[in-house]
N, C-alpha and C. Protein backbone atom coordinates (compact mmCIF):
# COMPACT_ATOMS: atom_id res chain seq x y z
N UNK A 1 -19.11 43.35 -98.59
CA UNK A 1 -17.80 43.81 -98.20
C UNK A 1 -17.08 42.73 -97.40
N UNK A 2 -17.82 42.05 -96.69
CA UNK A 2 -17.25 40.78 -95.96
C UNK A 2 -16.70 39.62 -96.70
N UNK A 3 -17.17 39.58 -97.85
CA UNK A 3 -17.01 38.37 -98.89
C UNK A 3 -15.65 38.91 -99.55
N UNK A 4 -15.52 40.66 -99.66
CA UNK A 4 -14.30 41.24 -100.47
C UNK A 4 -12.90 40.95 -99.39
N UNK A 5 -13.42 41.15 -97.99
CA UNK A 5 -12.24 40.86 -97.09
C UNK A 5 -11.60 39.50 -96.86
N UNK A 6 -12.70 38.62 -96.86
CA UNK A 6 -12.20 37.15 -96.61
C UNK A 6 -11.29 36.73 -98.17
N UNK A 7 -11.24 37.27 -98.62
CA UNK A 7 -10.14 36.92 -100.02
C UNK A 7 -8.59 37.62 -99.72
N UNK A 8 -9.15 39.06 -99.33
CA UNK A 8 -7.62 39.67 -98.84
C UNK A 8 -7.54 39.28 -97.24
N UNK A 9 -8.18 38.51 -96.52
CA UNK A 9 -7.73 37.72 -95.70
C UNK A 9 -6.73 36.54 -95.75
N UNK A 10 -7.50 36.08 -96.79
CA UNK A 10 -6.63 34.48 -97.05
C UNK A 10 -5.68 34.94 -97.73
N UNK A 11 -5.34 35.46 -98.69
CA UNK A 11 -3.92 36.67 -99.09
C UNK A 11 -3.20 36.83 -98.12
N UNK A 12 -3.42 37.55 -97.02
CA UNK A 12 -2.69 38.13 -96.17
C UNK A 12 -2.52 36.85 -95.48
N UNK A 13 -2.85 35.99 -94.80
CA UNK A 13 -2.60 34.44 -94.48
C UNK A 13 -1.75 33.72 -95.08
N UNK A 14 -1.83 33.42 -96.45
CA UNK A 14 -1.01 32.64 -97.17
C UNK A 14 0.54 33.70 -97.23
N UNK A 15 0.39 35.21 -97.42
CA UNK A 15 1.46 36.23 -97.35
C UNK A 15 2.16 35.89 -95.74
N UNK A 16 1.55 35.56 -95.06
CA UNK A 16 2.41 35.51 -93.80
C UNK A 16 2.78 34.17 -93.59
N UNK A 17 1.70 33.09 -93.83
CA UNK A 17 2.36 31.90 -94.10
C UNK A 17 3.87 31.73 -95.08
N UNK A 18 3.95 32.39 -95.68
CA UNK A 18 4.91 32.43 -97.24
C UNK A 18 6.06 32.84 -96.56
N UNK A 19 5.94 34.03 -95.71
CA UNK A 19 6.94 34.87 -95.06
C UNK A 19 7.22 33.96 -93.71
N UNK A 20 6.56 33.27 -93.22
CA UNK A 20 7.24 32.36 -91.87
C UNK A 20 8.13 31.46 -92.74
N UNK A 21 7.56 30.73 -93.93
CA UNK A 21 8.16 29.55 -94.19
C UNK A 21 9.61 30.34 -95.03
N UNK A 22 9.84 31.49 -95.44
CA UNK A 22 10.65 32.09 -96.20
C UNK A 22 12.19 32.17 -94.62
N UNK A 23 11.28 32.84 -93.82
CA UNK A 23 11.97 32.95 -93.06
C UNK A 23 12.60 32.11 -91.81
N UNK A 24 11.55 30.76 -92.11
CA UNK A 24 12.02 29.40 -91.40
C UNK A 24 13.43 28.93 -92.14
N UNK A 25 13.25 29.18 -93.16
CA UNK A 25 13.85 28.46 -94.02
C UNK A 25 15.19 29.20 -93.96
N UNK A 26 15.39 30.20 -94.48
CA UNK A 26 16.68 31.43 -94.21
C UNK A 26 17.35 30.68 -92.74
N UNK A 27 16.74 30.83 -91.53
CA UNK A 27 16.57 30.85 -90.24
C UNK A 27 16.92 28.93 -90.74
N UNK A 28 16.65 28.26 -91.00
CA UNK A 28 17.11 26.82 -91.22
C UNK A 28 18.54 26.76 -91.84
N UNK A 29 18.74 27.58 -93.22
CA UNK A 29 20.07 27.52 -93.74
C UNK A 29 21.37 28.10 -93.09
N UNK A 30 21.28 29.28 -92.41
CA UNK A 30 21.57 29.65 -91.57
C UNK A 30 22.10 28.60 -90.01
N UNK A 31 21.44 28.02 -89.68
CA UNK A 31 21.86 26.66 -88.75
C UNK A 31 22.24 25.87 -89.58
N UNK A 32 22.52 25.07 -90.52
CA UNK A 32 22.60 24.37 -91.64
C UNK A 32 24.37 24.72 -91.21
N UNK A 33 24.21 26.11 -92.15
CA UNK A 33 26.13 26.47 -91.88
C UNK A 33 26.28 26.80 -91.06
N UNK A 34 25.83 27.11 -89.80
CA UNK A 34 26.60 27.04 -88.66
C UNK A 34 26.98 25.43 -88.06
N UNK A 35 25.74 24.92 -88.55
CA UNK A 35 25.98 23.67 -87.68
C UNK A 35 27.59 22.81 -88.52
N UNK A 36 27.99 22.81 -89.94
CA UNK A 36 28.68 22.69 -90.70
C UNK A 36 29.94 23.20 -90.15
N UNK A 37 30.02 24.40 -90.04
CA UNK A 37 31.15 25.63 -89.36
C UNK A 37 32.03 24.86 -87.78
N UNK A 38 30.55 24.28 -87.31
CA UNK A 38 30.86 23.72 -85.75
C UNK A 38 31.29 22.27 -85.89
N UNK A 39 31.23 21.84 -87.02
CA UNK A 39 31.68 20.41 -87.10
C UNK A 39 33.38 20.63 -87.82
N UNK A 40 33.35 21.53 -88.86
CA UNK A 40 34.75 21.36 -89.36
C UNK A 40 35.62 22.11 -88.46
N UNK A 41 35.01 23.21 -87.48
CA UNK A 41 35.78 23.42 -86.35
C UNK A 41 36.44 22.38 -85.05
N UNK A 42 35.61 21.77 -84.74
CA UNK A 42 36.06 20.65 -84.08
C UNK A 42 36.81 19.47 -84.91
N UNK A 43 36.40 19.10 -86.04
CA UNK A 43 37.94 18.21 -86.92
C UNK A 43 38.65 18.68 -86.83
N UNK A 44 38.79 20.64 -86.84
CA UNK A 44 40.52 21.45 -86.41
C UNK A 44 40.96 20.87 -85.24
N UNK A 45 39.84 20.88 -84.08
CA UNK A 45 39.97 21.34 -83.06
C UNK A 45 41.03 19.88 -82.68
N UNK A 46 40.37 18.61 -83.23
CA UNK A 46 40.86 17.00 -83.27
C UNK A 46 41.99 17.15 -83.41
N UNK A 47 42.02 17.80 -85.00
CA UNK A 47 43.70 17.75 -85.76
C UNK A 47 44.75 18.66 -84.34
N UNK A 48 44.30 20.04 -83.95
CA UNK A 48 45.26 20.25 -83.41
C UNK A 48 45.24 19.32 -82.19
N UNK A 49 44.92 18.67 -81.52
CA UNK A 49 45.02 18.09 -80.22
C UNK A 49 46.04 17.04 -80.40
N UNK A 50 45.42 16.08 -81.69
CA UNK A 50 46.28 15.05 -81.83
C UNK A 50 47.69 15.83 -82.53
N UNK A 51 48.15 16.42 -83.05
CA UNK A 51 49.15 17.47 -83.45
C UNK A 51 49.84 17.85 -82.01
N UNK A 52 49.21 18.86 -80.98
CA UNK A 52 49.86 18.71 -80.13
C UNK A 52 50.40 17.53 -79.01
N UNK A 53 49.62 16.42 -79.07
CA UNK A 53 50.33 15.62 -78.34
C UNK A 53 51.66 14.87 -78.94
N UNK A 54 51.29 14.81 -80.27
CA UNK A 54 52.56 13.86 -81.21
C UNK A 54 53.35 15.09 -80.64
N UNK A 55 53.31 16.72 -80.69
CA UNK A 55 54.44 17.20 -80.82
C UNK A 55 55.44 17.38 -79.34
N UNK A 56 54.14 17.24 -78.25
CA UNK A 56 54.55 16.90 -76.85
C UNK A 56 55.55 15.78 -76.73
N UNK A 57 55.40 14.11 -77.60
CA UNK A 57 55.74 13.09 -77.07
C UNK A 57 56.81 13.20 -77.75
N UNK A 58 57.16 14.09 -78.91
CA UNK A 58 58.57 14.32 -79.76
C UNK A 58 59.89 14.76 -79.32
N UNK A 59 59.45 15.82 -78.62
CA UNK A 59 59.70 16.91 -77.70
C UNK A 59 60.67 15.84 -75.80
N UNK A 60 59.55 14.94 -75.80
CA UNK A 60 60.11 14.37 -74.24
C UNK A 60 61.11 13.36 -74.89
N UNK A 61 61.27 12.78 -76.58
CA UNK A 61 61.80 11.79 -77.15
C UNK A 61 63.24 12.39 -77.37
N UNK A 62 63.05 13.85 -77.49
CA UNK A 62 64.36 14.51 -77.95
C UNK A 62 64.81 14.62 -76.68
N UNK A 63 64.29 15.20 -75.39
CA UNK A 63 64.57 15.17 -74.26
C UNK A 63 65.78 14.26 -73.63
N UNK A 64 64.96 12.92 -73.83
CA UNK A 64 65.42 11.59 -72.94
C UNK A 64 66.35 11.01 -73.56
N UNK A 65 66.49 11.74 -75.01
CA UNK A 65 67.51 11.27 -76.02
C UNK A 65 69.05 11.61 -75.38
N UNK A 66 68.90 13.30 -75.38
CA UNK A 66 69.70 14.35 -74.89
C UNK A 66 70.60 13.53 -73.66
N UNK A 67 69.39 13.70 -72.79
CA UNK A 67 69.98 12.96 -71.66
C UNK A 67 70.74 11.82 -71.57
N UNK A 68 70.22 11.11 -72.74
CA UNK A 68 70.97 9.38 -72.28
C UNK A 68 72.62 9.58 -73.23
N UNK A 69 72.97 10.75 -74.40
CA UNK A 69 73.88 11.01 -74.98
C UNK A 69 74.60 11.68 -73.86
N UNK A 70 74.17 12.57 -73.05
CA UNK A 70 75.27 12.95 -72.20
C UNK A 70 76.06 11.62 -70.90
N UNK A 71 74.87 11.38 -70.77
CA UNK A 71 75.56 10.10 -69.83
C UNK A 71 76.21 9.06 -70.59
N UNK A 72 76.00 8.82 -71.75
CA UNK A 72 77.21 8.00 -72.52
C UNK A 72 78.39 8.87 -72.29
N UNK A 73 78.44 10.12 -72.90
CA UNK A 73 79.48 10.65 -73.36
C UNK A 73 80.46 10.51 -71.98
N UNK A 74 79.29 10.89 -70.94
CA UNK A 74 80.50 11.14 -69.63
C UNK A 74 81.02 9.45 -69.44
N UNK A 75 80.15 8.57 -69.43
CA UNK A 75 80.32 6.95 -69.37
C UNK A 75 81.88 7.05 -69.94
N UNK A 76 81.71 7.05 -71.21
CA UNK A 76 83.05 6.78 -72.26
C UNK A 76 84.28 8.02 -72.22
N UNK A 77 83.92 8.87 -71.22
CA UNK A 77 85.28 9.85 -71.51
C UNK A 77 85.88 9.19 -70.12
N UNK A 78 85.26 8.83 -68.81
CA UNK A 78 85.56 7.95 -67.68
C UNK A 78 86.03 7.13 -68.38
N UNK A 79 85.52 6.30 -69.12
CA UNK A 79 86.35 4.58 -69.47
C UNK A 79 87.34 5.24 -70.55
N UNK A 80 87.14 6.48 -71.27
CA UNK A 80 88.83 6.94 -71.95
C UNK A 80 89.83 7.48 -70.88
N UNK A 81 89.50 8.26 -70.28
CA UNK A 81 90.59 8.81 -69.45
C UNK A 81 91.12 7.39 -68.75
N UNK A 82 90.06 6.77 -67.86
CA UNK A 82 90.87 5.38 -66.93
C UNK A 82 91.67 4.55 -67.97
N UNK A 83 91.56 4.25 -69.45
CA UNK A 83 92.17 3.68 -70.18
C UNK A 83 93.31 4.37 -70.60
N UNK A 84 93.27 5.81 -70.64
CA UNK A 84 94.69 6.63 -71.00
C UNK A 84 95.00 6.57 -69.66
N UNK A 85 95.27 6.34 -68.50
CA UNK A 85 95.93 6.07 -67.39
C UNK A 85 96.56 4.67 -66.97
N UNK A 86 95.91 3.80 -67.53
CA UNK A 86 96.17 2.39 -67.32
C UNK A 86 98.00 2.19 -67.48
N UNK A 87 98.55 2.93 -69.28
CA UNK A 87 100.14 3.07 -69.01
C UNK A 87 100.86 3.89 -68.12
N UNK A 88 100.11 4.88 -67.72
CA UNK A 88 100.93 5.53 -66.93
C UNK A 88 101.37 5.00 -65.64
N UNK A 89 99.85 4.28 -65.07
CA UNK A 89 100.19 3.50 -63.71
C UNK A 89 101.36 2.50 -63.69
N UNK A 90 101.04 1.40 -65.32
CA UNK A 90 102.32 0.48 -65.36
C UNK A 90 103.23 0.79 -65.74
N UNK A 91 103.86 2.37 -65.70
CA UNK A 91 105.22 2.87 -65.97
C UNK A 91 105.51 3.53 -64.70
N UNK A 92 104.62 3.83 -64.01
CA UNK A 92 104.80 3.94 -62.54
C UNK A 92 105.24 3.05 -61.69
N UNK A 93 104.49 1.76 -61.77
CA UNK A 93 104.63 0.51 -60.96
C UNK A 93 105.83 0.22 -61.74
N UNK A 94 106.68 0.10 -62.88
CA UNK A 94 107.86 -0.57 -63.39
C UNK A 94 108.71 0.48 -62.65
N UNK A 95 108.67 2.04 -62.96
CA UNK A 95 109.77 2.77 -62.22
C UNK A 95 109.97 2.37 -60.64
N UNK A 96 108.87 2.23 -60.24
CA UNK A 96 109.14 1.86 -58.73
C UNK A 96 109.40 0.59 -58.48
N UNK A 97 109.22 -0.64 -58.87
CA UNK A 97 110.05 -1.90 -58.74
C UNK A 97 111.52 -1.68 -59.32
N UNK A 98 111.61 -1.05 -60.52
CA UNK A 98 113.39 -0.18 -60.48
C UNK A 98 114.06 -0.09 -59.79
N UNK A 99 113.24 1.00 -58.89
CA UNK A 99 114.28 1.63 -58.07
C UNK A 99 114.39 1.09 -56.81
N UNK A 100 113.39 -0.05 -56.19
CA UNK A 100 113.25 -1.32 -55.35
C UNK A 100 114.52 -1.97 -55.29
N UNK A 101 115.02 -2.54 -56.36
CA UNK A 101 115.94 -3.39 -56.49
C UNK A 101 117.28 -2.85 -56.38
């Protein structure tokens, strides 16, 4: 009877051996795609970072843009208005040497 067990011993051995390596393996593929999952997550993770900074430095470009168009505009409506005044002063200064004389 001892000689009948040591056969369904080594059966049941190689059956559990079979079933670790079945289940190493599952348990391996399993990390396999996660580990896969965690890598193309972080290339997102890259893409959005570099994505948000281009869209940060776009953003301060439109900004500083804004800004430097308003200070022209006011620049050049100062040098229009002082230039639409320039005749008025020398029709001022002619009326008043006019009426000088």
């Amino acid at each position: 009877m001892t000689e009948q067990q040591q056969p369904n011993d080594n059966t049941t051995e190689q059956a559990n051996e079979h079933a670790d390596t079945v289940e190493l393996s599952g348990e391996q593929a399993i990390i396999t795609k996660l580990e896969a999952e965690l890598a193309e997550t972080k290339a997102q993770l890259a893409d959005q970072q570099d994505l948000m900074l281009r869209i940060k430095a776009e953003s301060e470009n439109v900004r500083r843009r804004a800004s430097m168009d308003v200070e022209k505009a006011h620049k050049f409506a100062l040098e229009k208005f002082a230039g639409d005044l320039l005749p008025v002063v020398d029709n001022l200064e002619r009326a008043l040497g006019f009426i000088d004389r």
